[in-house]
Protein backbone atom coordinates (compact mmCIF):
# COMPACT_ATOMS: atom_id res chain seq x y z
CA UNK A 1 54.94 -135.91 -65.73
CA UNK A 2 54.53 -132.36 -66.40
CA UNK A 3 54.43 -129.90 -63.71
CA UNK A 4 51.80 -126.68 -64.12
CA UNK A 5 52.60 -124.01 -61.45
CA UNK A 6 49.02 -122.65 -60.13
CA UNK A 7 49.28 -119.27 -62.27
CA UNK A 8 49.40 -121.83 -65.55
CA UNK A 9 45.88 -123.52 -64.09
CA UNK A 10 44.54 -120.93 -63.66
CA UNK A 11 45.25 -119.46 -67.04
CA UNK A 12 44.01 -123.15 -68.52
CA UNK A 13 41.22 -122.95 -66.46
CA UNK A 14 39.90 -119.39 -67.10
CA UNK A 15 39.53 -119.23 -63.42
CA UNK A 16 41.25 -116.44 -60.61
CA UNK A 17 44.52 -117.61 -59.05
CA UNK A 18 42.20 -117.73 -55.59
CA UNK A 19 39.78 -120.24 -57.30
CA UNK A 20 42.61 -122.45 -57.93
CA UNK A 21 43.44 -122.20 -54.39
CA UNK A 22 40.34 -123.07 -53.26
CA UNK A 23 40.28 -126.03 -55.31
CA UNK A 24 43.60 -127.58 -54.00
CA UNK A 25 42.13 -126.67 -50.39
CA UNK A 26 38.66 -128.28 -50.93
CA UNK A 27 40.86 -131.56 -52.03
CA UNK A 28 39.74 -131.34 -55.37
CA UNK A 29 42.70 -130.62 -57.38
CA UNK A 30 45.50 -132.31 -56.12
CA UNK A 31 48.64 -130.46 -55.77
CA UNK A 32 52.18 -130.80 -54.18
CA UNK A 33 53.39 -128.11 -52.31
CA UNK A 34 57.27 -127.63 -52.77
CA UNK A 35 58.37 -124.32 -50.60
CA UNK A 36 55.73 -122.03 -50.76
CA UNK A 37 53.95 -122.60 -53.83
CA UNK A 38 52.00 -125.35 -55.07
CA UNK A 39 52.11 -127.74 -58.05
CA UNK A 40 49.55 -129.77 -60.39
CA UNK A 41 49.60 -132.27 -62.69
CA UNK A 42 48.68 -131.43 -65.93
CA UNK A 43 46.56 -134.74 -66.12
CA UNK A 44 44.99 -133.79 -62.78
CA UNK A 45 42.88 -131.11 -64.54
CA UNK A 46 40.97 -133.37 -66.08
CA UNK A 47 39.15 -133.91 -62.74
CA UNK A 48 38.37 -129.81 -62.68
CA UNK A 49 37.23 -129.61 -66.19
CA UNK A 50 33.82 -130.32 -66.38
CA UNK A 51 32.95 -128.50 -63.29
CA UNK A 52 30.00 -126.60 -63.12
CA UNK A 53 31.18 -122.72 -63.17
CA UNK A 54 29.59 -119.96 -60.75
CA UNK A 55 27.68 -120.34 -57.60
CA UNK A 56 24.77 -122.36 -57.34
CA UNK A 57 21.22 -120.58 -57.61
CA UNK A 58 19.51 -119.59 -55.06
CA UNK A 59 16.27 -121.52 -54.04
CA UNK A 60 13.18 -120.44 -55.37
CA UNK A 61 11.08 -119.03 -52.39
CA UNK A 62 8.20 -121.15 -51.48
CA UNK A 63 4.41 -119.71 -53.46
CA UNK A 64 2.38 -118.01 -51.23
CA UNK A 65 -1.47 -118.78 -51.59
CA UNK A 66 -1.87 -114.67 -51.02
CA UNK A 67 -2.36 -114.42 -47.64
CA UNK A 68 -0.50 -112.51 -45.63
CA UNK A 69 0.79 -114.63 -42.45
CA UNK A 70 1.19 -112.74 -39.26
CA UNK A 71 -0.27 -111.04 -36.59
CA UNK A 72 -4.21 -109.92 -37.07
């Protein structure tokens, strides 16, 4: 079993050190926590790896049929 400290994901990754965090805290990369920093499997990265990168996009807004709505 081979040990990656969070720095090493997140060099493997191509993601920020605070992404990896965020990861272990949403439960999905599961780490061990020895002392103060946290540990991975190297086979647990597998799970992480076909993630879908960025934020989602936003939704398109909803076509107006050119009226304007409010007050008349």
């Amino acid at each position: 079993m081979n040990l990656l400290t969070t720095n090493e994901v997140a060099e493997r990754l191509g993601v920020t050190l605070p992404r990896v965090h965020a990861l272990i805290r949403d439960g999905r990369l599961p780490a061990e926590k020895m002392g103060r920093d946290f540990f991975i499997k190297e086979s647990d990265l597998k799970l992480v790896e076909n993630r879908k990168t960025g934020r989602p996009p936003k939704a398109k807004p909803a076509q107006s049929n050119g009226k304007k709505k409010g007050k008349k």
